[in-house]
Every structure is written in structure tokens, then in C-alpha cells.
PDB file of N, CA and C in Angstrom:
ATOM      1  N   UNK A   1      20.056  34.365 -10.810  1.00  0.00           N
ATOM      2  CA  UNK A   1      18.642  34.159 -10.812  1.00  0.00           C
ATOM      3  C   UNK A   1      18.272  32.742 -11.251  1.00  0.00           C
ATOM      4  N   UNK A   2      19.239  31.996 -11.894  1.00  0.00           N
ATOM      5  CA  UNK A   2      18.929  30.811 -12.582  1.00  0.00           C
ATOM      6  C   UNK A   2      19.015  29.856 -11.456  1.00  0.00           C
ATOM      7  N   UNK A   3      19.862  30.089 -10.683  1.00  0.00           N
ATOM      8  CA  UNK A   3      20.125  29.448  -9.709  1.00  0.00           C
ATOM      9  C   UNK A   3      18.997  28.976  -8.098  1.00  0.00           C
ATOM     10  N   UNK A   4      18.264  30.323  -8.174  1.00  0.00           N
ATOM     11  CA  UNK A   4      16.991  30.193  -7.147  1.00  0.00           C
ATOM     12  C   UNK A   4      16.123  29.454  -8.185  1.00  0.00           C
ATOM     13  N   UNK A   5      15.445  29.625  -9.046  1.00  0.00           N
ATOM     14  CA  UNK A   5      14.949  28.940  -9.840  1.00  0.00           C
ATOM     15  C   UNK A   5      14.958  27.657 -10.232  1.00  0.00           C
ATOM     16  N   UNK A   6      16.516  27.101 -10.174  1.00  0.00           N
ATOM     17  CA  UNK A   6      16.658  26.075 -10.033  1.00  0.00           C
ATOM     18  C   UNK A   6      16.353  25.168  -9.315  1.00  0.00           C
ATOM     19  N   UNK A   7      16.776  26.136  -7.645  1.00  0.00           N
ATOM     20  CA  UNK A   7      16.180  25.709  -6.067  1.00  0.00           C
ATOM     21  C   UNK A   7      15.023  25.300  -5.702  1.00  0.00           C
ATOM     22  N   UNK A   8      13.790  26.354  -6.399  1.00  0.00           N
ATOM     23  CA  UNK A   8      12.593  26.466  -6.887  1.00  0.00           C
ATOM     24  C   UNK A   8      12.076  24.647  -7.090  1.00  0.00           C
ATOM     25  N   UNK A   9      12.495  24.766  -8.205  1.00  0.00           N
ATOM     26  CA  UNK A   9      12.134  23.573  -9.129  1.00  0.00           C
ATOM     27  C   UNK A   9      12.224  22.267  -8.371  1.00  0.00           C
ATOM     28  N   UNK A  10      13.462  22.139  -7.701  1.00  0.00           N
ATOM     29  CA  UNK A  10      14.290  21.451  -7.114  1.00  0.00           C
ATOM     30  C   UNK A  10      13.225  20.617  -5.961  1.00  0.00           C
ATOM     31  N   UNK A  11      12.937  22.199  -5.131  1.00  0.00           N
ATOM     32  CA  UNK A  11      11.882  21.966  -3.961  1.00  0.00           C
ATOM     33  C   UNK A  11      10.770  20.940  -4.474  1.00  0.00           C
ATOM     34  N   UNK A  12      10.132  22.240  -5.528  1.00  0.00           N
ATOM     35  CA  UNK A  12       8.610  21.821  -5.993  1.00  0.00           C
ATOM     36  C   UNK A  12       8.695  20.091  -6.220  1.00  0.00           C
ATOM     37  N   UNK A  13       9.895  19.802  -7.122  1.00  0.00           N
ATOM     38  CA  UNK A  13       9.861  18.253  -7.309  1.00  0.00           C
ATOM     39  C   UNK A  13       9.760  17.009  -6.024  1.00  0.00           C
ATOM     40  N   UNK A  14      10.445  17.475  -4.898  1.00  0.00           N
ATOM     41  CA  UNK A  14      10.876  16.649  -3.820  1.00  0.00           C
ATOM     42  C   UNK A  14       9.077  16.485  -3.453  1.00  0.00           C
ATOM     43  N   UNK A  15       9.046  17.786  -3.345  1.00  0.00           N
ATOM     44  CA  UNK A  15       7.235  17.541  -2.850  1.00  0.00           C
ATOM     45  C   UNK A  15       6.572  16.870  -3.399  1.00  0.00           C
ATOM     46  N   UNK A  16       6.438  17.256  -4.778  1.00  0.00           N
ATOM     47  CA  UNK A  16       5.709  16.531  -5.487  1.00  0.00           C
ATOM     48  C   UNK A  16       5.888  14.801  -5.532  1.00  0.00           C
ATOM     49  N   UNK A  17       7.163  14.614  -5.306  1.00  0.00           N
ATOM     50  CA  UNK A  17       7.644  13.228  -5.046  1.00  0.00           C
ATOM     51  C   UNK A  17       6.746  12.665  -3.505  1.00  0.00           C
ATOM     52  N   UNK A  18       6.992  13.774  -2.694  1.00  0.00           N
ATOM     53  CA  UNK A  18       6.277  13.190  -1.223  1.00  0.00           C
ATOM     54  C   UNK A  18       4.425  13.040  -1.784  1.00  0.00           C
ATOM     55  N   UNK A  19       4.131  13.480  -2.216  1.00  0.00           N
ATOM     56  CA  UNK A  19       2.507  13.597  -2.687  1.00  0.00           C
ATOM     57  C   UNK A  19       2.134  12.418  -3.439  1.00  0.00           C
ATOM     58  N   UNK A  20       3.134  12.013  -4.651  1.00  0.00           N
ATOM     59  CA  UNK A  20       2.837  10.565  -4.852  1.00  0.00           C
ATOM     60  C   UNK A  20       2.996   9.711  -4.244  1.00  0.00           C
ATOM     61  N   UNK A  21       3.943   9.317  -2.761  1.00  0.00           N
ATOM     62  CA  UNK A  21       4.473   8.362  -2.272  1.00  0.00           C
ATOM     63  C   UNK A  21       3.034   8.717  -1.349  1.00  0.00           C
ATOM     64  N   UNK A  22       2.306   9.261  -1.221  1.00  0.00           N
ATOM     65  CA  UNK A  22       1.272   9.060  -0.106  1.00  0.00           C
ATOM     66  C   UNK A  22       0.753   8.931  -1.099  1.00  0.00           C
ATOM     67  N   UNK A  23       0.028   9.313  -2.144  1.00  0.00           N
ATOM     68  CA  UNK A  23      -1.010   8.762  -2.877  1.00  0.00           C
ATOM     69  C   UNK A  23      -1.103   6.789  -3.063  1.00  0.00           C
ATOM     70  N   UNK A  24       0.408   6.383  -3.488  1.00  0.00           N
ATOM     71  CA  UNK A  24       0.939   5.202  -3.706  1.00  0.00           C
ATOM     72  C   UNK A  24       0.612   4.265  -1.853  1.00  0.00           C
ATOM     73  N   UNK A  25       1.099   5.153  -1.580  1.00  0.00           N
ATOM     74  CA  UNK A  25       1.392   4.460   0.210  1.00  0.00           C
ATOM     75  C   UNK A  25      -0.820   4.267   0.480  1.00  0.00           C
ATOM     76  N   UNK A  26      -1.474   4.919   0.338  1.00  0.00           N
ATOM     77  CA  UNK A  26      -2.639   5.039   0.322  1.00  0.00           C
ATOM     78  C   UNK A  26      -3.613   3.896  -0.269  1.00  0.00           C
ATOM     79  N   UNK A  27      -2.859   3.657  -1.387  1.00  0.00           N
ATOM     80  CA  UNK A  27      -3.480   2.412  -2.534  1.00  0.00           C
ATOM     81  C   UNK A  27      -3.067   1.508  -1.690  1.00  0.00           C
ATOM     82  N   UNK A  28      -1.812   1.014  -1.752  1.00  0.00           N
ATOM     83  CA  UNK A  28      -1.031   0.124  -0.972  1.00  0.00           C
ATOM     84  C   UNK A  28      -1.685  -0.497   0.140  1.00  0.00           C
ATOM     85  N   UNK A  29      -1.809   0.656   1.359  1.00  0.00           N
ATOM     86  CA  UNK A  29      -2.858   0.450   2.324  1.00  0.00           C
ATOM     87  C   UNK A  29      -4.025  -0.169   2.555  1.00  0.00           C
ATOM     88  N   UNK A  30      -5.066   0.371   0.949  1.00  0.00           N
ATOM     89  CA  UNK A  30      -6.218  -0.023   0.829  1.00  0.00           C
ATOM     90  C   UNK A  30      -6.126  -1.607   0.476  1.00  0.00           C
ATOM     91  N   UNK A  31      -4.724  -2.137  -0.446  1.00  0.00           N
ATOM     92  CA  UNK A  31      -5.077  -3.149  -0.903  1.00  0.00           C
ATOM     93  C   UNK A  31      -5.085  -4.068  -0.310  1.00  0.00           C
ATOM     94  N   UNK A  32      -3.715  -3.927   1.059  1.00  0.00           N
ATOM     95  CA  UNK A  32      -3.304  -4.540   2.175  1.00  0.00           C
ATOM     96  C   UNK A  32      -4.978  -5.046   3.227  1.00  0.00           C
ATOM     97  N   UNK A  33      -5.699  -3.835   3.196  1.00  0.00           N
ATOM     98  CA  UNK A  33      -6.743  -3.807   4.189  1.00  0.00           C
ATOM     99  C   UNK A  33      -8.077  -5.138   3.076  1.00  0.00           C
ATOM    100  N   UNK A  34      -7.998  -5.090   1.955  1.00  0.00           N
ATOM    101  CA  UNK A  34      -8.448  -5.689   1.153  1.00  0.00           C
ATOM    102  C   UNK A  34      -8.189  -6.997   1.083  1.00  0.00           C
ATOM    103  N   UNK A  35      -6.937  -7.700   1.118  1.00  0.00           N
ATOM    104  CA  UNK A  35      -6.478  -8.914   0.924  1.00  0.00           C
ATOM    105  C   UNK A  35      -6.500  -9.466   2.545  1.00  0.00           C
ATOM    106  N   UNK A  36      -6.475  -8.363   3.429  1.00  0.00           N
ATOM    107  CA  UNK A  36      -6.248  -9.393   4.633  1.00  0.00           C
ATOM    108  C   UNK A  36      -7.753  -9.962   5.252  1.00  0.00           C
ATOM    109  N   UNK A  37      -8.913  -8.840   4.676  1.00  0.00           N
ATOM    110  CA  UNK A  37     -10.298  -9.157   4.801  1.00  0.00           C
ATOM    111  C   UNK A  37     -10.657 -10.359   4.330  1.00  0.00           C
ATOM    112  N   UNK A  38     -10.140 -10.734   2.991  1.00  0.00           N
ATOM    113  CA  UNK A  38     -10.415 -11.941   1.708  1.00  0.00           C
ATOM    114  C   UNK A  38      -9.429 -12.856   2.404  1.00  0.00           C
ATOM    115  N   UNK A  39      -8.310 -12.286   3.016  1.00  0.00           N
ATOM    116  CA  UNK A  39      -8.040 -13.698   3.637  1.00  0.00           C
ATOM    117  C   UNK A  39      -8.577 -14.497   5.393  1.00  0.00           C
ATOM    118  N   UNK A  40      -9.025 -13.138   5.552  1.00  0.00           N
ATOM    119  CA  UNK A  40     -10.432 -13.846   6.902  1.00  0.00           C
ATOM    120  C   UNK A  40     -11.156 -14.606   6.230  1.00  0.00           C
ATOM    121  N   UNK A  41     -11.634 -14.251   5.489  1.00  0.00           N
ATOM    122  CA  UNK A  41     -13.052 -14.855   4.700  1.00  0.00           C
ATOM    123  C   UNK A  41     -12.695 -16.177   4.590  1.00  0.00           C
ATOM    124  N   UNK A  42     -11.741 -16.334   3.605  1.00  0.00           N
ATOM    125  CA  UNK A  42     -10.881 -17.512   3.302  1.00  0.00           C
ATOM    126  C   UNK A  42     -10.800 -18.795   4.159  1.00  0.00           C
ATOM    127  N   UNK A  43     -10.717 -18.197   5.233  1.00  0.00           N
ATOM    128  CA  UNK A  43      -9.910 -18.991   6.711  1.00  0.00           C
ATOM    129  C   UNK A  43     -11.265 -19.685   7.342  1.00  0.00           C
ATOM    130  N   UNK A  44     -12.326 -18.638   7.002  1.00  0.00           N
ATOM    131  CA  UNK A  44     -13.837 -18.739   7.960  1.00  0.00           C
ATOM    132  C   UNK A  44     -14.525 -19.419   6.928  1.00  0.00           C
ATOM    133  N   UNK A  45     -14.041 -20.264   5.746  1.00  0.00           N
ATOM    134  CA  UNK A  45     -14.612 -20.595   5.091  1.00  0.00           C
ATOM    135  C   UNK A  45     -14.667 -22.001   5.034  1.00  0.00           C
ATOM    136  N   UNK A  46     -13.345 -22.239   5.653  1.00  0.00           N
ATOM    137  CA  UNK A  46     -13.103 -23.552   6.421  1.00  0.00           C
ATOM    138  C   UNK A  46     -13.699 -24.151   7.894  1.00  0.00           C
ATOM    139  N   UNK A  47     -14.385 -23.330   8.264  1.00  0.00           N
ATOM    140  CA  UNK A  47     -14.714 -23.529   9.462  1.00  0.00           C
ATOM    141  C   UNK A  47     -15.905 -24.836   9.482  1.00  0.00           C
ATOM    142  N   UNK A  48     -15.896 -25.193  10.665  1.00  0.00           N
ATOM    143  CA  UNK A  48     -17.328 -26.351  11.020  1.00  0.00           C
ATOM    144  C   UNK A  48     -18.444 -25.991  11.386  1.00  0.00           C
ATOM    145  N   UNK A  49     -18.418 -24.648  11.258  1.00  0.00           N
ATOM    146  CA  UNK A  49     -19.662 -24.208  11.393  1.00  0.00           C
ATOM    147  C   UNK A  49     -20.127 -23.490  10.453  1.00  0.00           C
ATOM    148  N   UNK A  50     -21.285 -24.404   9.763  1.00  0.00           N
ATOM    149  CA  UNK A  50     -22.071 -24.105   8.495  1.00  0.00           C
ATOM    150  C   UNK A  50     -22.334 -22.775   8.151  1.00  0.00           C
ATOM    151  N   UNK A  51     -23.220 -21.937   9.262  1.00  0.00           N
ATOM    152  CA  UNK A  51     -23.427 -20.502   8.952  1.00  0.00           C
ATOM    153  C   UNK A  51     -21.941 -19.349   8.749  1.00  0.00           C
ATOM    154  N   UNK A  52     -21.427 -19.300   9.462  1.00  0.00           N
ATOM    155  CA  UNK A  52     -19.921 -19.300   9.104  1.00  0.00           C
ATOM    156  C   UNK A  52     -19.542 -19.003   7.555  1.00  0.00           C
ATOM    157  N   UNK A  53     -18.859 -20.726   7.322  1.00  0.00           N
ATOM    158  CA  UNK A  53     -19.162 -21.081   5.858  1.00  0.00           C
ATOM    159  C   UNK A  53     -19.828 -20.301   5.071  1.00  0.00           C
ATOM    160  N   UNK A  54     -21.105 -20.293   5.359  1.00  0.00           N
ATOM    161  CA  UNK A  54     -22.058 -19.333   4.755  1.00  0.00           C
ATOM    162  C   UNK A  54     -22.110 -17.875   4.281  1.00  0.00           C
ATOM    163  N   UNK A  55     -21.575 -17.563   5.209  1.00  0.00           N
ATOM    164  CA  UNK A  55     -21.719 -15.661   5.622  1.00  0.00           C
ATOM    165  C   UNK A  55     -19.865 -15.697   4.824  1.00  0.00           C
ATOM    166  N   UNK A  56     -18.859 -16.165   5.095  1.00  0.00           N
ATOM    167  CA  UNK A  56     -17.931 -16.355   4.602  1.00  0.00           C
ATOM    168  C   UNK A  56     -17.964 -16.349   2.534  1.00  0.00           C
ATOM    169  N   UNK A  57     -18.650 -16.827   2.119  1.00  0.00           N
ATOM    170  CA  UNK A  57     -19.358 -17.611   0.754  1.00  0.00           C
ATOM    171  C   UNK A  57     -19.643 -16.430   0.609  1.00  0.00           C
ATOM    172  N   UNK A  58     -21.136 -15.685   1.163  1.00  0.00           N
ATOM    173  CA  UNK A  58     -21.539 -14.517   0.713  1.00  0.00           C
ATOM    174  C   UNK A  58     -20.615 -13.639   0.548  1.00  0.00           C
ATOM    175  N   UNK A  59     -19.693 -13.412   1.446  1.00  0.00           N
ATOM    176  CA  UNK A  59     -18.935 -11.996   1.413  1.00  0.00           C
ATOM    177  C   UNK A  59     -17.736 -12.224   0.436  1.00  0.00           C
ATOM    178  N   UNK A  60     -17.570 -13.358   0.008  1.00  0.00           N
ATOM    179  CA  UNK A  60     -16.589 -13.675  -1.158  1.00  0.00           C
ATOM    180  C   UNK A  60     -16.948 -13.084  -2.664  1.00  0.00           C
ATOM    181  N   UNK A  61     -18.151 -13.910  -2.369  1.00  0.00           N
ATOM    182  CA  UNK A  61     -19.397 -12.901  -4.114  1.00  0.00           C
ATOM    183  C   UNK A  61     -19.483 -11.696  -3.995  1.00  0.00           C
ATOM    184  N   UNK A  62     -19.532 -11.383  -2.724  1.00  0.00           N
ATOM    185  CA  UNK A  62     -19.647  -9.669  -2.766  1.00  0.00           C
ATOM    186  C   UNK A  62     -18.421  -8.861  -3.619  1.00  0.00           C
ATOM    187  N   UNK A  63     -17.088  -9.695  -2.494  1.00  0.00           N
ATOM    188  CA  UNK A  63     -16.283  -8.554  -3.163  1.00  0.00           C
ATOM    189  C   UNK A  63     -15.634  -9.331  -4.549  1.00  0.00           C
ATOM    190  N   UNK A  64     -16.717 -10.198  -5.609  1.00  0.00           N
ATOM    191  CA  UNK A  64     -16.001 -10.702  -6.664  1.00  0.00           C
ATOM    192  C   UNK A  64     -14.922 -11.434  -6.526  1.00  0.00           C
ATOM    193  N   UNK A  65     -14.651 -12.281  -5.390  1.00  0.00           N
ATOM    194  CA  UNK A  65     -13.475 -13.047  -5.141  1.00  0.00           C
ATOM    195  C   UNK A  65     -13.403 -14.547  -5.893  1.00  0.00           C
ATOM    196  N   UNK A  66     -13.075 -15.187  -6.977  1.00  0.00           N
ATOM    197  CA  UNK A  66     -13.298 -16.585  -6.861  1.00  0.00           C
ATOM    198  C   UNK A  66     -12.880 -17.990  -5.796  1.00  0.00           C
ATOM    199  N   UNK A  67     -14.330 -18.311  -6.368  1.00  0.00           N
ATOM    200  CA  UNK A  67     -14.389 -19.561  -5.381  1.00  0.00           C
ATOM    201  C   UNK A  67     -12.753 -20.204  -5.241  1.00  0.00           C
ATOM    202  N   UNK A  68     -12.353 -20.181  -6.296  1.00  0.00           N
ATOM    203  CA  UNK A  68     -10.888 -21.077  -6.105  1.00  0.00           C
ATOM    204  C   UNK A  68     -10.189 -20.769  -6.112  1.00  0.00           C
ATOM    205  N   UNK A  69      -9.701 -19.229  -5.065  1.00  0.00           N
ATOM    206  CA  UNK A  69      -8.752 -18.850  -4.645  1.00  0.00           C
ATOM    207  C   UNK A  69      -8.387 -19.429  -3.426  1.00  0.00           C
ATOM    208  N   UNK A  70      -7.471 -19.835  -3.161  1.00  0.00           N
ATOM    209  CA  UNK A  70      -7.071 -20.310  -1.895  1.00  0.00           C
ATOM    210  C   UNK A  70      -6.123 -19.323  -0.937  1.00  0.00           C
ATOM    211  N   UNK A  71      -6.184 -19.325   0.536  1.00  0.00           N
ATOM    212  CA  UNK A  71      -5.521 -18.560   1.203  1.00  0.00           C
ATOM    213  C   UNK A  71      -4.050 -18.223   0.339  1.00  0.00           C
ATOM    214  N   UNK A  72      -3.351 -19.664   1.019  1.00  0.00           N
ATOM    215  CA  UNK A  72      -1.814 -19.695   0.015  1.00  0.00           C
ATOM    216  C   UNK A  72      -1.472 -17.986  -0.901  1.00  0.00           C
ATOM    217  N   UNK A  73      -2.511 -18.066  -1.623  1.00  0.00           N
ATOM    218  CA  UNK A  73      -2.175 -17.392  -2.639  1.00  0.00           C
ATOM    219  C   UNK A  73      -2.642 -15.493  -2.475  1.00  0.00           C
ATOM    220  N   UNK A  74      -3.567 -15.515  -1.386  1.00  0.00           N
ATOM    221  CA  UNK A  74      -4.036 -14.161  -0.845  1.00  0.00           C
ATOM    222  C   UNK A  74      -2.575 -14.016  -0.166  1.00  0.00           C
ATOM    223  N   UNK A  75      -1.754 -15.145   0.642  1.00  0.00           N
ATOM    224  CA  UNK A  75      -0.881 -14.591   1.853  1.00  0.00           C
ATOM    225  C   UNK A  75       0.125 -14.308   0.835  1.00  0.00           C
ATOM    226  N   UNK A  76       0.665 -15.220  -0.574  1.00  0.00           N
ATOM    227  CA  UNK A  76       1.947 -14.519  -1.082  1.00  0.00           C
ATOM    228  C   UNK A  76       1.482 -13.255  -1.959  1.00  0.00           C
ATOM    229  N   UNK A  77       0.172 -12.929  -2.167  1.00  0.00           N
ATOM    230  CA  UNK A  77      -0.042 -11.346  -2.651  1.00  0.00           C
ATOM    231  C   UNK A  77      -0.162 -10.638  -1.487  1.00  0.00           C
ATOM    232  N   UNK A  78      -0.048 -10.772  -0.393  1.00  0.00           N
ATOM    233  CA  UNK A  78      -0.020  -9.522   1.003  1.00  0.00           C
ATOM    234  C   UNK A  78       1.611  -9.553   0.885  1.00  0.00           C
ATOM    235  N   UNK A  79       2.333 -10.632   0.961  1.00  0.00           N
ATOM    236  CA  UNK A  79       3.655 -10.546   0.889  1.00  0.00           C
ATOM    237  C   UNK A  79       4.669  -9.480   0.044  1.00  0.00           C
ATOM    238  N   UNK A  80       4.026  -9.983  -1.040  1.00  0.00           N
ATOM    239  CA  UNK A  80       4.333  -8.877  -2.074  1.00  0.00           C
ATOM    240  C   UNK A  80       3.518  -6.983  -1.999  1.00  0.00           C
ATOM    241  N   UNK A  81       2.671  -6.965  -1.540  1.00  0.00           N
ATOM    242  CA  UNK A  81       2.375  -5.647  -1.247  1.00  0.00           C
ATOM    243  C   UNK A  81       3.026  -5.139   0.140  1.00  0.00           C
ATOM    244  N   UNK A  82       3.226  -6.115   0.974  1.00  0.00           N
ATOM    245  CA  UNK A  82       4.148  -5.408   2.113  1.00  0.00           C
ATOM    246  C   UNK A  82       5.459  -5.240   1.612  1.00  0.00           C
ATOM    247  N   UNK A  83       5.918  -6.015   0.956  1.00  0.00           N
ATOM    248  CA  UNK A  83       7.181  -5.629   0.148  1.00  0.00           C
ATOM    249  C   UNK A  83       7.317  -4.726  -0.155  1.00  0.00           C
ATOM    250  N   UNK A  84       6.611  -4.569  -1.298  1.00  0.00           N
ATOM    251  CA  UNK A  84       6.345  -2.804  -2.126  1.00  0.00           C
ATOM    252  C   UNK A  84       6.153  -1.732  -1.030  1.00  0.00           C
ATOM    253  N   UNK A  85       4.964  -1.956  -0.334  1.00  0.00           N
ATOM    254  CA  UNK A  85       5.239  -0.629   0.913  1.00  0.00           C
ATOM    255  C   UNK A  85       6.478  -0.670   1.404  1.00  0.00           C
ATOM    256  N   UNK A  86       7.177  -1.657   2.025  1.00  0.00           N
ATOM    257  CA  UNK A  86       8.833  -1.503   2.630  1.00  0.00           C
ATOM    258  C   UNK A  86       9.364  -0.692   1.746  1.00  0.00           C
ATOM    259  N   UNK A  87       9.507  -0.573   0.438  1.00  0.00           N
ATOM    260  CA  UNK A  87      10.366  -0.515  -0.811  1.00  0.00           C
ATOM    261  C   UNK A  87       9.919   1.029  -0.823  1.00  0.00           C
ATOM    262  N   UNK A  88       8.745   1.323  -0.274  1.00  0.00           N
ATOM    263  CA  UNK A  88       8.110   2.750  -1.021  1.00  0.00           C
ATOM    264  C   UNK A  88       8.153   3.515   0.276  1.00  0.00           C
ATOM    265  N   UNK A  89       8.849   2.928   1.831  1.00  0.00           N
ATOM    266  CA  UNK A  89       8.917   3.703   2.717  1.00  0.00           C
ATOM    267  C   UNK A  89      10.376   3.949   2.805  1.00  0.00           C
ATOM    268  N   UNK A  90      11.195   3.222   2.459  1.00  0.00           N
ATOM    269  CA  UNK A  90      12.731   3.583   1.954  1.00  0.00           C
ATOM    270  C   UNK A  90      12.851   4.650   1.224  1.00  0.00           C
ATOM    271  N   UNK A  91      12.102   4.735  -0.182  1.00  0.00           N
ATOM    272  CA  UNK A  91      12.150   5.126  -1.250  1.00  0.00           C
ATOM    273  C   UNK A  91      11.400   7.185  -0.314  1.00  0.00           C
ATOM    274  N   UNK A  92      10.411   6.895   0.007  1.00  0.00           N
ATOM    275  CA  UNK A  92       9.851   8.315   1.075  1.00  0.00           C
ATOM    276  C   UNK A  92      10.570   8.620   2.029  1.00  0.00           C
ATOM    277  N   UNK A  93      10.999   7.872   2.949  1.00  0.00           N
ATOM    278  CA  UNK A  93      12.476   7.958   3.828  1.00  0.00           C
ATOM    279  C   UNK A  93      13.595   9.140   3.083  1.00  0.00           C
ATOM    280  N   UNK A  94      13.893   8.625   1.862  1.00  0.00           N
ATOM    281  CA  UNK A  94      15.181   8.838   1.683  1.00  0.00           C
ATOM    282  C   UNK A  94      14.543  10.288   1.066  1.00  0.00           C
ATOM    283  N   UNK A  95      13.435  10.501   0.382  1.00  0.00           N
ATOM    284  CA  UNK A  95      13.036  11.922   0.100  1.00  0.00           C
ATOM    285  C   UNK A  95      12.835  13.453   1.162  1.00  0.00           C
ATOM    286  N   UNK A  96      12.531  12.887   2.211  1.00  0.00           N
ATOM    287  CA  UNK A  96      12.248  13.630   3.262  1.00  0.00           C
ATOM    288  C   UNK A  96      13.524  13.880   4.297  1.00  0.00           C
ATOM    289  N   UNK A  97      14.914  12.608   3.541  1.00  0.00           N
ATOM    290  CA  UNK A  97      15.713  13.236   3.943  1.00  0.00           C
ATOM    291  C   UNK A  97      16.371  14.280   3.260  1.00  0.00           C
ATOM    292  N   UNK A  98      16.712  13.769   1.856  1.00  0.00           N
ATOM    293  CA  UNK A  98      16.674  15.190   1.045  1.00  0.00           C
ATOM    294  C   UNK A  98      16.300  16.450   1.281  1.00  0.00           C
ATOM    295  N   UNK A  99      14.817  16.327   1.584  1.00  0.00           N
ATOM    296  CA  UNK A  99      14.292  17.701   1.387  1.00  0.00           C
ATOM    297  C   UNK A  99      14.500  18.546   3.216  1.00  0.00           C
ATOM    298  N   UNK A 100      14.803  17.453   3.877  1.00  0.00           N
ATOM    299  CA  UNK A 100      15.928  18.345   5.679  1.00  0.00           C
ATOM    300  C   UNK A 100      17.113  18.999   4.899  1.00  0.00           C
ATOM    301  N   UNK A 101      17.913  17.775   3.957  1.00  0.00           N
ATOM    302  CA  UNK A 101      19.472  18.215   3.243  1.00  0.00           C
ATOM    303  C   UNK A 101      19.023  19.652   3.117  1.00  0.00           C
ATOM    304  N   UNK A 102      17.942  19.481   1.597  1.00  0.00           N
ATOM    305  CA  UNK A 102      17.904  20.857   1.011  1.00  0.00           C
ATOM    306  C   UNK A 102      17.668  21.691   1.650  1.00  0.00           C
ATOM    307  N   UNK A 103      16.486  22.263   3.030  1.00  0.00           N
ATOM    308  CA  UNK A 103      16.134  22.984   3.330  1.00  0.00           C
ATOM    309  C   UNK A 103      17.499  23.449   4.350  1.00  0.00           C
ATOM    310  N   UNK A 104      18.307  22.311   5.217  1.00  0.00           N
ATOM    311  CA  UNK A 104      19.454  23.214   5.709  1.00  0.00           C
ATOM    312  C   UNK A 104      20.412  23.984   4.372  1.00  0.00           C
ATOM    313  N   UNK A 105      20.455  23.565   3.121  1.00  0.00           N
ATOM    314  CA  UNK A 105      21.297  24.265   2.312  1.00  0.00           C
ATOM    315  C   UNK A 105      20.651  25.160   2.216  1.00  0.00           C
ATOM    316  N   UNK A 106      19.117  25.611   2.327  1.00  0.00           N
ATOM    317  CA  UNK A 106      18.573  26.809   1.446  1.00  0.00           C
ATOM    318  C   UNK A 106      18.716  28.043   2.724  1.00  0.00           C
ATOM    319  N   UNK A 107      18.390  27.651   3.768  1.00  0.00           N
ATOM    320  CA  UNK A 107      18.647  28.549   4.934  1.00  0.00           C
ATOM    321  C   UNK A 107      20.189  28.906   5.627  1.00  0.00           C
TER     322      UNK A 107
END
């Protein structure tokens, strides 16, 4: 009996592992969709056309961005969050192979 129980546990954890890696994979996503917006902005902020510039400026204050962030530094923080997603789709990869392993052992 200790032994299904164990199985039990075993399962419940793998899942629970898949539930954070989408919660994580989710953030990740959002932040990705976040930095690549701030780095439009960024780009359109350079532009020769004043209104541009402008509307660029506004949407920087909006989302609390400072003035003296420069692209450079938005592209090596996307770098590093695509990293981490690579790292966290390996890391979900290798759970979902587990939990094929386990489920051919349990059947």
C-alpha cells in the first residue's frame, strides 16, 4: 500500500511541477511581450519624425520606463529572458517526459 501511495505522490508532484512551469512560462511570456513593446518605443524614439518621437515619449511615461534607458540594454534583458524560457522549456520537456516514463510504468 505504501508503494501506490508513493506512486500517488510521485504523480501529484510531476503535475504540480507542469503547473508551475506554465505559471513561470506565462510571466516569462508577459515580460518578453513587455520588453519587446519598450523596445519599439525605444527605436520610434529615434525617428525624424517629431510626432513619432512624441507618441513614442508618451508611451514610455506610461509604462514608467526611464528616459535613459537605451535599446542596448532592453535587447540584453530580452536575451536573458529568452534564455530563461529555453532553460524552463528543457527543464518542462524533461518533466512531461517523466510523467510518459511514469505513466507507461503505472499501466
Amino acid at each position: 500500500m505504501t508503494e501506490g501511495r508513493q506512486l500517488r505522490h510521485m504523480e501529484a508532484n510531476l503535475y504540480d511541477a507542469l503547473d508551475e512551469a506554465q505559471i513561470k512560462f506565462d510571466k516569462i511570456d508577459e515580460k518578453i511581450l513587455e520588453l519587446t513593446q519598450v523596445a519599439k518605443y525605444l527605436i520610434a524614439k529615434t525617428s525624424d519624425d517629431p510626432d513619432e518621437v512624441q507618441e513614442a515619449k508618451t508611451a514610455l511615461e506610461k509604462v514608467n520606463v526611464n528616459s535613459d534607458l537605451k535599446y542596448r540594454d532592453i535587447q540584453q534583458e530580452l536575451s536573458s529572458e529568452r534564455l530563461g524560457r529555453k532553460i524552463l522549456k528543457n527543464k518542462f520537456d524533461q518533466t512531461v517526459s517523466e510523467i510518459n516514463h511514469f505513466n507507461e510504468i503505472k499501466f
